[in-house]
PDB file of N, CA and C in Angstrom:
ATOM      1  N   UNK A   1       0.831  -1.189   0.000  1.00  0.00           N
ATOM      2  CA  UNK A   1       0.000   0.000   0.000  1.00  0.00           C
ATOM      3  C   UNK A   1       0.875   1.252   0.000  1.00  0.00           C
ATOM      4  N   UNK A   2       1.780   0.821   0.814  1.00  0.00           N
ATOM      5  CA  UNK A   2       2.974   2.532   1.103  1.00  0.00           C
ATOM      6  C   UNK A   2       3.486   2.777  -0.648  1.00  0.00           C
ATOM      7  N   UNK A   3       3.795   1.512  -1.109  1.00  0.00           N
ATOM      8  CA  UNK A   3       4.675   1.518  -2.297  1.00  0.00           C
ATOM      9  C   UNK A   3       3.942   2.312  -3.599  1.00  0.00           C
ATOM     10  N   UNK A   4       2.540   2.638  -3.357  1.00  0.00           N
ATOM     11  CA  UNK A   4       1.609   3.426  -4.335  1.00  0.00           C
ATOM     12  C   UNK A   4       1.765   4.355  -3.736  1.00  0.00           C
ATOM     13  N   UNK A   5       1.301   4.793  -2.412  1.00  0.00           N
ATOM     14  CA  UNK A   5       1.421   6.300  -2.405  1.00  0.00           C
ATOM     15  C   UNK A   5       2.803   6.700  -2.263  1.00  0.00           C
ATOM     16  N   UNK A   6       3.819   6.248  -1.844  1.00  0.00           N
ATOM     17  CA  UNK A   6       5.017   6.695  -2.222  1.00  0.00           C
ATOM     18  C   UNK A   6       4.905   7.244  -3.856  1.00  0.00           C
ATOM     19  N   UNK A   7       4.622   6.110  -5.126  1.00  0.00           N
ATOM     20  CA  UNK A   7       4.371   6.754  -5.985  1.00  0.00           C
ATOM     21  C   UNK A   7       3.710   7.729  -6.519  1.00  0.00           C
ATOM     22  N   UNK A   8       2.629   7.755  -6.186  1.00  0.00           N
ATOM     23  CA  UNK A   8       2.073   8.608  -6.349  1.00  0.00           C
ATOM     24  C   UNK A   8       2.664  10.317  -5.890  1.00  0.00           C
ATOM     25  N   UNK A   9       3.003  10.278  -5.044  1.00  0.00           N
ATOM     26  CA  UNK A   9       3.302  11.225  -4.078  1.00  0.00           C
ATOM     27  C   UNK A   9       4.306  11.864  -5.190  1.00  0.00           C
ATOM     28  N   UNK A  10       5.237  11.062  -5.964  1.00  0.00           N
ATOM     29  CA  UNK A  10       6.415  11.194  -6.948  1.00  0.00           C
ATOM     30  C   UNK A  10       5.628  12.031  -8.291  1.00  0.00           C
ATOM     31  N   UNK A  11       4.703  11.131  -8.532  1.00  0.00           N
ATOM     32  CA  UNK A  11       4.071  11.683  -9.600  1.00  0.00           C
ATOM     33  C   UNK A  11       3.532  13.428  -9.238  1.00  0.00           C
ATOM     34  N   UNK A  12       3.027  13.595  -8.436  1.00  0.00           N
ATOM     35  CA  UNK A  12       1.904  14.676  -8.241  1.00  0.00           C
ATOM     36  C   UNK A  12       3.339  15.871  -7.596  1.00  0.00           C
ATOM     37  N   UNK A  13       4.675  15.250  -7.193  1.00  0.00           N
ATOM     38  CA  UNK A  13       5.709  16.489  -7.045  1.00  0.00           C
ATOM     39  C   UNK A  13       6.114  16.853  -8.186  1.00  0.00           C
ATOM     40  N   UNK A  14       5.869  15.602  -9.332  1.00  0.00           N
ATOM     41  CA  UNK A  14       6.959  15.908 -10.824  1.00  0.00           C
ATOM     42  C   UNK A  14       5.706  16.903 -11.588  1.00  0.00           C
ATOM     43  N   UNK A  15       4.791  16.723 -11.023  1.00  0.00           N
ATOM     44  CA  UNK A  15       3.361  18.001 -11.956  1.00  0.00           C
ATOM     45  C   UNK A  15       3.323  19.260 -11.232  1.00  0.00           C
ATOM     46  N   UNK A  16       4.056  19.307  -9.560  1.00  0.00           N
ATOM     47  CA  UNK A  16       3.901  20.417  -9.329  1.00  0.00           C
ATOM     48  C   UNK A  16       5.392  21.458  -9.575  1.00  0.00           C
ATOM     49  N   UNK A  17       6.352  20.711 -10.023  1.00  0.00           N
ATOM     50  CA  UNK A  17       7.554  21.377 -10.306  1.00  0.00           C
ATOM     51  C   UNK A  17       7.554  21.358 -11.830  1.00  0.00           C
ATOM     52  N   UNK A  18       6.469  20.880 -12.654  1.00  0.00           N
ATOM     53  CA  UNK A  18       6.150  21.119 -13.834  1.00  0.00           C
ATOM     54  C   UNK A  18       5.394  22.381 -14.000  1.00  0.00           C
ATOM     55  N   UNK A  19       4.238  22.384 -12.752  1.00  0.00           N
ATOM     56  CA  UNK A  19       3.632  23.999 -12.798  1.00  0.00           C
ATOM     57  C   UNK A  19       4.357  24.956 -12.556  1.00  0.00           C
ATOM     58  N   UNK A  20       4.995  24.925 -11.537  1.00  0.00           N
ATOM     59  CA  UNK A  20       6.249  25.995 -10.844  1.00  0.00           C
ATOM     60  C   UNK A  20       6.979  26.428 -11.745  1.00  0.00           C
ATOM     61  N   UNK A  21       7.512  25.178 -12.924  1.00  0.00           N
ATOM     62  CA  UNK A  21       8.839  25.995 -13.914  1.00  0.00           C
ATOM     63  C   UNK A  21       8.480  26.274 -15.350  1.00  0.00           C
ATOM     64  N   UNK A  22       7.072  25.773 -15.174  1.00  0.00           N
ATOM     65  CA  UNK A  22       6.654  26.153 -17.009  1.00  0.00           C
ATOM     66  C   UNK A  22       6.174  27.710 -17.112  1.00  0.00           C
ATOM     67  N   UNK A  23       6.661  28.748 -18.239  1.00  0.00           N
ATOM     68  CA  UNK A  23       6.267  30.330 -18.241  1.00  0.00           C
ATOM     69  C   UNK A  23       5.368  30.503 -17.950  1.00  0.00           C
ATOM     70  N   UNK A  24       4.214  29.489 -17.770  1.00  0.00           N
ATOM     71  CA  UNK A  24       2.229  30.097 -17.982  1.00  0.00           C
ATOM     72  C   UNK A  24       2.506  29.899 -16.235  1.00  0.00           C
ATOM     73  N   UNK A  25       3.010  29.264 -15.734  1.00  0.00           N
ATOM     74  CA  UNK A  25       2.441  28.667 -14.487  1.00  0.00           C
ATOM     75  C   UNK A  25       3.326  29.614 -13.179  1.00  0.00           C
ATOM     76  N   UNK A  26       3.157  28.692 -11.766  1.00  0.00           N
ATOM     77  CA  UNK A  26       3.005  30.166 -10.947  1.00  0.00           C
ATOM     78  C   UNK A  26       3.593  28.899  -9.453  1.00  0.00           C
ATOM     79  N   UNK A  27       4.064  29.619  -8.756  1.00  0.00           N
ATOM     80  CA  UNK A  27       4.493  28.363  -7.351  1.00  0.00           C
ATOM     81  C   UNK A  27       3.218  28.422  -6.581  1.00  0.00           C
ATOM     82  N   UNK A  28       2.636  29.295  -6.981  1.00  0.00           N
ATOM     83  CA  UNK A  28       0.748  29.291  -6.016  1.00  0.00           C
ATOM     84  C   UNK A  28       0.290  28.160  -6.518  1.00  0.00           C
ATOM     85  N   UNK A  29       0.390  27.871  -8.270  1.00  0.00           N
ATOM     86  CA  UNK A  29      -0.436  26.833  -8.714  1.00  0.00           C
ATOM     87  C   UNK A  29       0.108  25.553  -8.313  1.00  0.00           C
ATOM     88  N   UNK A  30       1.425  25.539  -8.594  1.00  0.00           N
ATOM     89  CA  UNK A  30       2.350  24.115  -7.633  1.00  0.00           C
ATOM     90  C   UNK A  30       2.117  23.788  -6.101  1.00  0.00           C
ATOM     91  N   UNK A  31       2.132  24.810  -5.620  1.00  0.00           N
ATOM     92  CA  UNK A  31       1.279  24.904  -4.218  1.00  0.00           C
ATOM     93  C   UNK A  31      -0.181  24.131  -4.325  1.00  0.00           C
ATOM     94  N   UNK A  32      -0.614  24.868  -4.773  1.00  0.00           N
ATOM     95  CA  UNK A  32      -2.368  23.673  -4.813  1.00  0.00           C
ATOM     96  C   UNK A  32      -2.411  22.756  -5.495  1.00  0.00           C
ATOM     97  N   UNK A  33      -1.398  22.479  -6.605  1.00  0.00           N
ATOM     98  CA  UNK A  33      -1.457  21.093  -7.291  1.00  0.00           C
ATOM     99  C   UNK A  33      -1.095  19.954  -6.082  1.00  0.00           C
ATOM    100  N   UNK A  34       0.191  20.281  -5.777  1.00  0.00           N
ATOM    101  CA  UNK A  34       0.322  19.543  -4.438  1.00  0.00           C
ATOM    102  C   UNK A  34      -0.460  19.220  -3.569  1.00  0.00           C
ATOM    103  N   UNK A  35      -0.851  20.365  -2.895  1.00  0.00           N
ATOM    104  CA  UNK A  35      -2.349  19.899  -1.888  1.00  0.00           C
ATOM    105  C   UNK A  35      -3.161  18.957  -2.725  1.00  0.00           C
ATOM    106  N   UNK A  36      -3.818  19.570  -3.803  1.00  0.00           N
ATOM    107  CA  UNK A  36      -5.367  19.129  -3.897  1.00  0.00           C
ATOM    108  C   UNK A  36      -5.019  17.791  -4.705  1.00  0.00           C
ATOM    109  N   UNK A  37      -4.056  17.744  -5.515  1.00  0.00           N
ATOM    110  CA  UNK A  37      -3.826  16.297  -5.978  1.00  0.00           C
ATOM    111  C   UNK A  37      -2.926  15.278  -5.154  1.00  0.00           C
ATOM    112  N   UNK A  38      -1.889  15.777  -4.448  1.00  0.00           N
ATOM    113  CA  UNK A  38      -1.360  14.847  -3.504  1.00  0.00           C
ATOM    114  C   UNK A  38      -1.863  14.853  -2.152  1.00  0.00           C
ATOM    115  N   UNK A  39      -1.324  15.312  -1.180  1.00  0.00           N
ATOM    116  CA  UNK A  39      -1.418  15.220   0.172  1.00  0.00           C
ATOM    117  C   UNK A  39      -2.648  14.968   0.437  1.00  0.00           C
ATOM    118  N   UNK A  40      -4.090  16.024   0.210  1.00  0.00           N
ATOM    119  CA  UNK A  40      -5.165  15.594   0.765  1.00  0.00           C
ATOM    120  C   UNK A  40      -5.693  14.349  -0.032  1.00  0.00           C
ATOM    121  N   UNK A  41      -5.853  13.823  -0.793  1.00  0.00           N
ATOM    122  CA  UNK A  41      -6.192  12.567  -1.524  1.00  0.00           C
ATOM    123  C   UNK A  41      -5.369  11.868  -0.696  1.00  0.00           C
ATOM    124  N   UNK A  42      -4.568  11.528  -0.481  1.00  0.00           N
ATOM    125  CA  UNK A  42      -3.884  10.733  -0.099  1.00  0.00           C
ATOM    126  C   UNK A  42      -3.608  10.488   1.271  1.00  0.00           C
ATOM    127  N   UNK A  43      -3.755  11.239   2.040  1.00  0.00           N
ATOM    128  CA  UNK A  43      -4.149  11.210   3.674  1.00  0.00           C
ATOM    129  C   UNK A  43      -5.334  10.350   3.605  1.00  0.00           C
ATOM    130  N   UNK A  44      -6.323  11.138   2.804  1.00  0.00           N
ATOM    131  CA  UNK A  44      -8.098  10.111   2.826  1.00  0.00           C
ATOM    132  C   UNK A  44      -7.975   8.730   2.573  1.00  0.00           C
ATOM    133  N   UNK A  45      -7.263   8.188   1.556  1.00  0.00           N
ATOM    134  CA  UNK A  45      -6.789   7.117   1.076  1.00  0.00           C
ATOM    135  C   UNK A  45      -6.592   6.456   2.069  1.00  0.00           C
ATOM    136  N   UNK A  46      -5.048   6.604   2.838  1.00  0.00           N
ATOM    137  CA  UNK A  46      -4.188   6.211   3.482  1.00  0.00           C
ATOM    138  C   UNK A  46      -5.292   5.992   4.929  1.00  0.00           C
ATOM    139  N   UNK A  47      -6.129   6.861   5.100  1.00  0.00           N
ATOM    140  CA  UNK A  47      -6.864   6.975   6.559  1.00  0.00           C
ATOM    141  C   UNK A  47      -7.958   5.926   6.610  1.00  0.00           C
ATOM    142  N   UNK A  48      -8.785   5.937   5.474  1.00  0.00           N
ATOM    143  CA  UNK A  48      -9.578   4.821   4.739  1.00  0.00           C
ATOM    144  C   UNK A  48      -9.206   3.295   4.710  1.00  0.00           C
ATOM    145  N   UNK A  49      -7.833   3.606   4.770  1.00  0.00           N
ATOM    146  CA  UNK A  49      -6.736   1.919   4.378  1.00  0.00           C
ATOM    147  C   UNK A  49      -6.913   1.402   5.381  1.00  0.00           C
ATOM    148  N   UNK A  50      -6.733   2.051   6.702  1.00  0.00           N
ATOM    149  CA  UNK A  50      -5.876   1.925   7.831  1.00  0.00           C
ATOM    150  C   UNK A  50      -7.207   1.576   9.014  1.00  0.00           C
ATOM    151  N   UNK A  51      -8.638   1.649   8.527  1.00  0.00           N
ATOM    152  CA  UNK A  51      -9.579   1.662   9.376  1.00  0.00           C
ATOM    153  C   UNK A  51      -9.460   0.457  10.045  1.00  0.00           C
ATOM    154  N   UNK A  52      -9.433  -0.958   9.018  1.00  0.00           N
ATOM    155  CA  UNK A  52      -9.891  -2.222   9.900  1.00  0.00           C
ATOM    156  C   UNK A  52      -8.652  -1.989  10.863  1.00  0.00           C
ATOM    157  N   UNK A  53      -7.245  -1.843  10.383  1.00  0.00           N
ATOM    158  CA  UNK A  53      -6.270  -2.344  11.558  1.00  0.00           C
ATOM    159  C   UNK A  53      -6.485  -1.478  12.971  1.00  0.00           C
ATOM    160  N   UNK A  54      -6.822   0.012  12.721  1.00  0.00           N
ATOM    161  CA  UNK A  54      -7.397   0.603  14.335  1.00  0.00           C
ATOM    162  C   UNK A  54      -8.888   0.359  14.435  1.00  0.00           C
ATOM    163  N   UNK A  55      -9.792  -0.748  14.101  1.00  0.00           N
ATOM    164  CA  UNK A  55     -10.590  -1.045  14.280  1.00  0.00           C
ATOM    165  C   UNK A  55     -10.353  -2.662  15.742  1.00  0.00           C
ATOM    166  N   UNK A  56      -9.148  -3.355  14.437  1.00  0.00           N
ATOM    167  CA  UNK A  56      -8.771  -4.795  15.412  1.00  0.00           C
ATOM    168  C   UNK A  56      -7.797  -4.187  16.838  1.00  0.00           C
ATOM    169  N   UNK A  57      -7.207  -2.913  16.567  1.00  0.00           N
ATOM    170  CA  UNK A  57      -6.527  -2.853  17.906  1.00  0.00           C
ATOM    171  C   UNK A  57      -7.359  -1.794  18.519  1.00  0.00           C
ATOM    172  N   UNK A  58      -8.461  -1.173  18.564  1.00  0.00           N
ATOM    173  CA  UNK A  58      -9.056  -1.188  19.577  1.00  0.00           C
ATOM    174  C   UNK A  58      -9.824  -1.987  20.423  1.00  0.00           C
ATOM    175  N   UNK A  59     -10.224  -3.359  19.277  1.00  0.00           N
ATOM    176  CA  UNK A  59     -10.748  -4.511  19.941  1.00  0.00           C
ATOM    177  C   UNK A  59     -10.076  -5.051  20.811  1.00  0.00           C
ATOM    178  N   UNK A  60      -8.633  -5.310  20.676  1.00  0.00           N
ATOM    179  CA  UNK A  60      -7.334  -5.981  21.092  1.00  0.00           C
ATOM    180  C   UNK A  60      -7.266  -4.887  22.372  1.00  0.00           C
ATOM    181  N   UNK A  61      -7.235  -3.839  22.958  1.00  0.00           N
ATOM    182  CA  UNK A  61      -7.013  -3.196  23.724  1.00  0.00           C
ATOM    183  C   UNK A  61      -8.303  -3.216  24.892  1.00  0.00           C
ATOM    184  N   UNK A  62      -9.270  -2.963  24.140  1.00  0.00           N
ATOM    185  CA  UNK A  62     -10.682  -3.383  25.033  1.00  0.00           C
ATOM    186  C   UNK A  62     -10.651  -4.353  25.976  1.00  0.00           C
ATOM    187  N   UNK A  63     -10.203  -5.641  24.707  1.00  0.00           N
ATOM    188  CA  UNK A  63     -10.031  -7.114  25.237  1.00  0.00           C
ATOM    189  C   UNK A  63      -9.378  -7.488  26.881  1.00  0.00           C
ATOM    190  N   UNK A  64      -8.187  -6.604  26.496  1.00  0.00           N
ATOM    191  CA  UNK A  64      -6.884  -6.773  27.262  1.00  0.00           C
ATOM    192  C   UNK A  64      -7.207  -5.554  28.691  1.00  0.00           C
ATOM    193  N   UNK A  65      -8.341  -4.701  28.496  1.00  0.00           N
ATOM    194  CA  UNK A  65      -8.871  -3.992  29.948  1.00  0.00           C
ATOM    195  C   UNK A  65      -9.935  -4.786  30.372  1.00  0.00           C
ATOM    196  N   UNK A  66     -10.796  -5.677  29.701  1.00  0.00           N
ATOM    197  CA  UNK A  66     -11.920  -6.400  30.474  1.00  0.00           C
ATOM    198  C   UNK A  66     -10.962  -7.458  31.267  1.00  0.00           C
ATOM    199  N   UNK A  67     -10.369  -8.293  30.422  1.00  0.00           N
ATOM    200  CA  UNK A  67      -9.594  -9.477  31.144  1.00  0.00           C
ATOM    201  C   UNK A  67      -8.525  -9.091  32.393  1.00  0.00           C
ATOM    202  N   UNK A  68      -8.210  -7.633  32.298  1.00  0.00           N
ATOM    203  CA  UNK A  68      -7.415  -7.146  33.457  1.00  0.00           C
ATOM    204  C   UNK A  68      -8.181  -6.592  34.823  1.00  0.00           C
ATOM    205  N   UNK A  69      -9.717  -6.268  33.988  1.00  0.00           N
ATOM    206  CA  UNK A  69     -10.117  -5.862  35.229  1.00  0.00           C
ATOM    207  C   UNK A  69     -10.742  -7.348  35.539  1.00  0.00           C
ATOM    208  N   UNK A  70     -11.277  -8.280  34.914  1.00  0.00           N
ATOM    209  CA  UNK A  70     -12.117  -9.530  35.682  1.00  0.00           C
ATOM    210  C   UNK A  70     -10.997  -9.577  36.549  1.00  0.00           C
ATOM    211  N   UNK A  71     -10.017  -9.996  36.112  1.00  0.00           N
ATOM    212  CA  UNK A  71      -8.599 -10.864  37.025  1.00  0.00           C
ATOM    213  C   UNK A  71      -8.438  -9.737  38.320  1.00  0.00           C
ATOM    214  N   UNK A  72      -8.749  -8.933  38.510  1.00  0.00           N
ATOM    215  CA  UNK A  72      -8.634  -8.128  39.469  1.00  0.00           C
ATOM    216  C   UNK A  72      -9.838  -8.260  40.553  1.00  0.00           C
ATOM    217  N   UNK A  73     -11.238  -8.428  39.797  1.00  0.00           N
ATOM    218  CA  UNK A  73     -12.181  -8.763  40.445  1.00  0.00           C
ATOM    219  C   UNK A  73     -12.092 -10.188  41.286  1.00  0.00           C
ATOM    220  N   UNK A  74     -11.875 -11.337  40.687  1.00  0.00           N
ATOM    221  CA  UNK A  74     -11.461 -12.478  40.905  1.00  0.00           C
ATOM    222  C   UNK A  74     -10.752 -12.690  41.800  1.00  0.00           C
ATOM    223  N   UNK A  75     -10.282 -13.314  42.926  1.00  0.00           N
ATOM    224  CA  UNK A  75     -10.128 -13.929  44.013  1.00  0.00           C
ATOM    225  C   UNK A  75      -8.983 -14.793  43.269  1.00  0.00           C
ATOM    226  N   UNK A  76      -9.464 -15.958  43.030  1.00  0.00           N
ATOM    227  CA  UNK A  76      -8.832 -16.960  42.817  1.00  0.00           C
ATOM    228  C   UNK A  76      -8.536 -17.287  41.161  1.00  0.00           C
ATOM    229  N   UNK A  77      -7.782 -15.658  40.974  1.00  0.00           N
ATOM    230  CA  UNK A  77      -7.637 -15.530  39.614  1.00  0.00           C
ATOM    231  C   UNK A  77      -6.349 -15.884  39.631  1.00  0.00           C
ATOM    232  N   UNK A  78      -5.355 -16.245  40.806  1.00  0.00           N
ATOM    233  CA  UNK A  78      -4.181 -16.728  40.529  1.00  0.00           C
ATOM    234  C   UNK A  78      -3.889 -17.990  39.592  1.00  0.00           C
ATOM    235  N   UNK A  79      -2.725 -18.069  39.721  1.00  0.00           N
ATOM    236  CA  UNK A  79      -1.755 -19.573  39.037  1.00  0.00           C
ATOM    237  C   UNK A  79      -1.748 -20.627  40.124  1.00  0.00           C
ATOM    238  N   UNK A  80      -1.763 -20.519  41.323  1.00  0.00           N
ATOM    239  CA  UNK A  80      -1.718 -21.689  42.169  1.00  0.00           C
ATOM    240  C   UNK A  80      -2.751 -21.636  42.949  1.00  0.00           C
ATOM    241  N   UNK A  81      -2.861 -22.939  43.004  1.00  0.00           N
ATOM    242  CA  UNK A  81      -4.410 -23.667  43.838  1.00  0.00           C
ATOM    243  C   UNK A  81      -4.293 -23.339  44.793  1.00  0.00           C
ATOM    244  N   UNK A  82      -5.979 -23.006  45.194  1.00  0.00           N
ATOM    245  CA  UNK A  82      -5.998 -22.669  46.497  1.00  0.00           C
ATOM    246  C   UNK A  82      -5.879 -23.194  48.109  1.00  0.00           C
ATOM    247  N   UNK A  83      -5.351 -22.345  48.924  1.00  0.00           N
ATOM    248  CA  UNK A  83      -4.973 -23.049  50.514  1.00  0.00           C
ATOM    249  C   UNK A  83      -3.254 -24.198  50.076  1.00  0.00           C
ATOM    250  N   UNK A  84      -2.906 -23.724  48.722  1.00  0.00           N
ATOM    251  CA  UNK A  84      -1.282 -24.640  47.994  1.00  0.00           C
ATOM    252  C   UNK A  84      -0.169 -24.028  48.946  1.00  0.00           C
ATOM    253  N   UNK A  85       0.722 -24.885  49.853  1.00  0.00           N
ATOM    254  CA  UNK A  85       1.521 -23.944  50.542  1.00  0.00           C
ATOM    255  C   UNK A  85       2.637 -23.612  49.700  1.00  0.00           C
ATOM    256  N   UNK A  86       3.442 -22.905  50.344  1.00  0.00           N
ATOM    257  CA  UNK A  86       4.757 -22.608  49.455  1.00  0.00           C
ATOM    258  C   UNK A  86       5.701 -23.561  49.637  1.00  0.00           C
ATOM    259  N   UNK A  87       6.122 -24.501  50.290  1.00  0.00           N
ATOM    260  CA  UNK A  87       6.756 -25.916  50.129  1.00  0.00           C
ATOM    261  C   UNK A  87       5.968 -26.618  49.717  1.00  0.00           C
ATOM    262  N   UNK A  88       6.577 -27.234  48.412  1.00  0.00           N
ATOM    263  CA  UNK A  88       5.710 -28.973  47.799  1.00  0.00           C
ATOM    264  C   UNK A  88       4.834 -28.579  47.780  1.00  0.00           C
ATOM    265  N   UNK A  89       3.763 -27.541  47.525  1.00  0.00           N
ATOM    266  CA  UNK A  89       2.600 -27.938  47.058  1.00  0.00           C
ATOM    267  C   UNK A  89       1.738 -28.395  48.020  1.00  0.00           C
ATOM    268  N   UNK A  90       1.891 -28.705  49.582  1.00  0.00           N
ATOM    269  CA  UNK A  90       1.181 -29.489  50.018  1.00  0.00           C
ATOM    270  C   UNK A  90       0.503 -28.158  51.269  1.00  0.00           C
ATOM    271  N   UNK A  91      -0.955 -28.270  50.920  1.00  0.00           N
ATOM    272  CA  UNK A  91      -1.699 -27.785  52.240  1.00  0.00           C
ATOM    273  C   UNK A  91      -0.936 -28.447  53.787  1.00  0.00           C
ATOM    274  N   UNK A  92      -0.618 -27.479  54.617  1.00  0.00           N
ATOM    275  CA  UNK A  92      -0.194 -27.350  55.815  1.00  0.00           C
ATOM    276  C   UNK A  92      -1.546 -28.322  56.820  1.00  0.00           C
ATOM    277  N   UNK A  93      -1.305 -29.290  57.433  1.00  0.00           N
ATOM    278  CA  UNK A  93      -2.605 -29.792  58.417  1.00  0.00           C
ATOM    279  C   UNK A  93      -2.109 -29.465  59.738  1.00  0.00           C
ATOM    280  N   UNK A  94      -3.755 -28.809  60.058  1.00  0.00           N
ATOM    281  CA  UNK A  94      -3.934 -28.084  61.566  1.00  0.00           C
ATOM    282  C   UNK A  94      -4.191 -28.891  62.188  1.00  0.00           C
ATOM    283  N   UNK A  95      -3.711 -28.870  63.945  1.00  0.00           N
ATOM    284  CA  UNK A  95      -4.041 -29.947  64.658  1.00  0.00           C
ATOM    285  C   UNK A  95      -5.634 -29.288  65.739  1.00  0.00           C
ATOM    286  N   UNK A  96      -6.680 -30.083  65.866  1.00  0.00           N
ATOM    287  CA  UNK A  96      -7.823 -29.759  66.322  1.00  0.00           C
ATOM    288  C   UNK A  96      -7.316 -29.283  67.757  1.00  0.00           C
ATOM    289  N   UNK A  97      -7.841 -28.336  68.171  1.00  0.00           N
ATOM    290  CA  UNK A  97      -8.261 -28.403  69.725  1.00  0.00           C
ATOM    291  C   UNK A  97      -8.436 -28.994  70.715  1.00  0.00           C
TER     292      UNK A  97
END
Protein backbone atom coordinates (compact mmCIF):
# COMPACT_ATOMS: atom_id res chain seq x y z
CA UNK A 1 0.00 0.00 0.00
CA UNK A 2 2.97 2.53 1.10
CA UNK A 3 4.67 1.52 -2.30
CA UNK A 4 1.61 3.43 -4.34
CA UNK A 5 1.42 6.30 -2.40
CA UNK A 6 5.02 6.70 -2.22
CA UNK A 7 4.37 6.75 -5.99
CA UNK A 8 2.07 8.61 -6.35
CA UNK A 9 3.30 11.22 -4.08
CA UNK A 10 6.42 11.19 -6.95
CA UNK A 11 4.07 11.68 -9.60
CA UNK A 12 1.90 14.68 -8.24
CA UNK A 13 5.71 16.49 -7.05
CA UNK A 14 6.96 15.91 -10.82
CA UNK A 15 3.36 18.00 -11.96
CA UNK A 16 3.90 20.42 -9.33
CA UNK A 17 7.55 21.38 -10.31
CA UNK A 18 6.15 21.12 -13.83
CA UNK A 19 3.63 24.00 -12.80
CA UNK A 20 6.25 25.99 -10.84
CA UNK A 21 8.84 25.99 -13.91
CA UNK A 22 6.65 26.15 -17.01
CA UNK A 23 6.27 30.33 -18.24
CA UNK A 24 2.23 30.10 -17.98
CA UNK A 25 2.44 28.67 -14.49
CA UNK A 26 3.00 30.17 -10.95
CA UNK A 27 4.49 28.36 -7.35
CA UNK A 28 0.75 29.29 -6.02
CA UNK A 29 -0.44 26.83 -8.71
CA UNK A 30 2.35 24.11 -7.63
CA UNK A 31 1.28 24.90 -4.22
CA UNK A 32 -2.37 23.67 -4.81
CA UNK A 33 -1.46 21.09 -7.29
CA UNK A 34 0.32 19.54 -4.44
CA UNK A 35 -2.35 19.90 -1.89
CA UNK A 36 -5.37 19.13 -3.90
CA UNK A 37 -3.83 16.30 -5.98
CA UNK A 38 -1.36 14.85 -3.50
CA UNK A 39 -1.42 15.22 0.17
CA UNK A 40 -5.16 15.59 0.77
CA UNK A 41 -6.19 12.57 -1.52
CA UNK A 42 -3.88 10.73 -0.10
CA UNK A 43 -4.15 11.21 3.67
CA UNK A 44 -8.10 10.11 2.83
CA UNK A 45 -6.79 7.12 1.08
CA UNK A 46 -4.19 6.21 3.48
CA UNK A 47 -6.86 6.98 6.56
CA UNK A 48 -9.58 4.82 4.74
CA UNK A 49 -6.74 1.92 4.38
CA UNK A 50 -5.88 1.93 7.83
CA UNK A 51 -9.58 1.66 9.38
CA UNK A 52 -9.89 -2.22 9.90
CA UNK A 53 -6.27 -2.34 11.56
CA UNK A 54 -7.40 0.60 14.34
CA UNK A 55 -10.59 -1.04 14.28
CA UNK A 56 -8.77 -4.79 15.41
CA UNK A 57 -6.53 -2.85 17.91
CA UNK A 58 -9.06 -1.19 19.58
CA UNK A 59 -10.75 -4.51 19.94
CA UNK A 60 -7.33 -5.98 21.09
CA UNK A 61 -7.01 -3.20 23.72
CA UNK A 62 -10.68 -3.38 25.03
CA UNK A 63 -10.03 -7.11 25.24
CA UNK A 64 -6.88 -6.77 27.26
CA UNK A 65 -8.87 -3.99 29.95
CA UNK A 66 -11.92 -6.40 30.47
CA UNK A 67 -9.59 -9.48 31.14
CA UNK A 68 -7.42 -7.15 33.46
CA UNK A 69 -10.12 -5.86 35.23
CA UNK A 70 -12.12 -9.53 35.68
CA UNK A 71 -8.60 -10.86 37.03
CA UNK A 72 -8.63 -8.13 39.47
CA UNK A 73 -12.18 -8.76 40.45
CA UNK A 74 -11.46 -12.48 40.90
CA UNK A 75 -10.13 -13.93 44.01
CA UNK A 76 -8.83 -16.96 42.82
CA UNK A 77 -7.64 -15.53 39.61
CA UNK A 78 -4.18 -16.73 40.53
CA UNK A 79 -1.76 -19.57 39.04
CA UNK A 80 -1.72 -21.69 42.17
CA UNK A 81 -4.41 -23.67 43.84
CA UNK A 82 -6.00 -22.67 46.50
CA UNK A 83 -4.97 -23.05 50.51
CA UNK A 84 -1.28 -24.64 47.99
CA UNK A 85 1.52 -23.94 50.54
CA UNK A 86 4.76 -22.61 49.46
CA UNK A 87 6.76 -25.92 50.13
CA UNK A 88 5.71 -28.97 47.80
CA UNK A 89 2.60 -27.94 47.06
CA UNK A 90 1.18 -29.49 50.02
CA UNK A 91 -1.70 -27.79 52.24
CA UNK A 92 -0.19 -27.35 55.81
CA UNK A 93 -2.60 -29.79 58.42
CA UNK A 94 -3.93 -28.08 61.57
CA UNK A 95 -4.04 -29.95 64.66
CA UNK A 96 -7.82 -29.76 66.32
CA UNK A 97 -8.26 -28.40 69.73
Amino acid sequence: MYLVVIGWMYVVLMMSVAEATNTNGTVLGAIVTFFLYGLLPVALVVYLMRTPQRRKAIKAREAAELRQAQASLDPDAGSHAPGAAEAGGIAPVRKEP
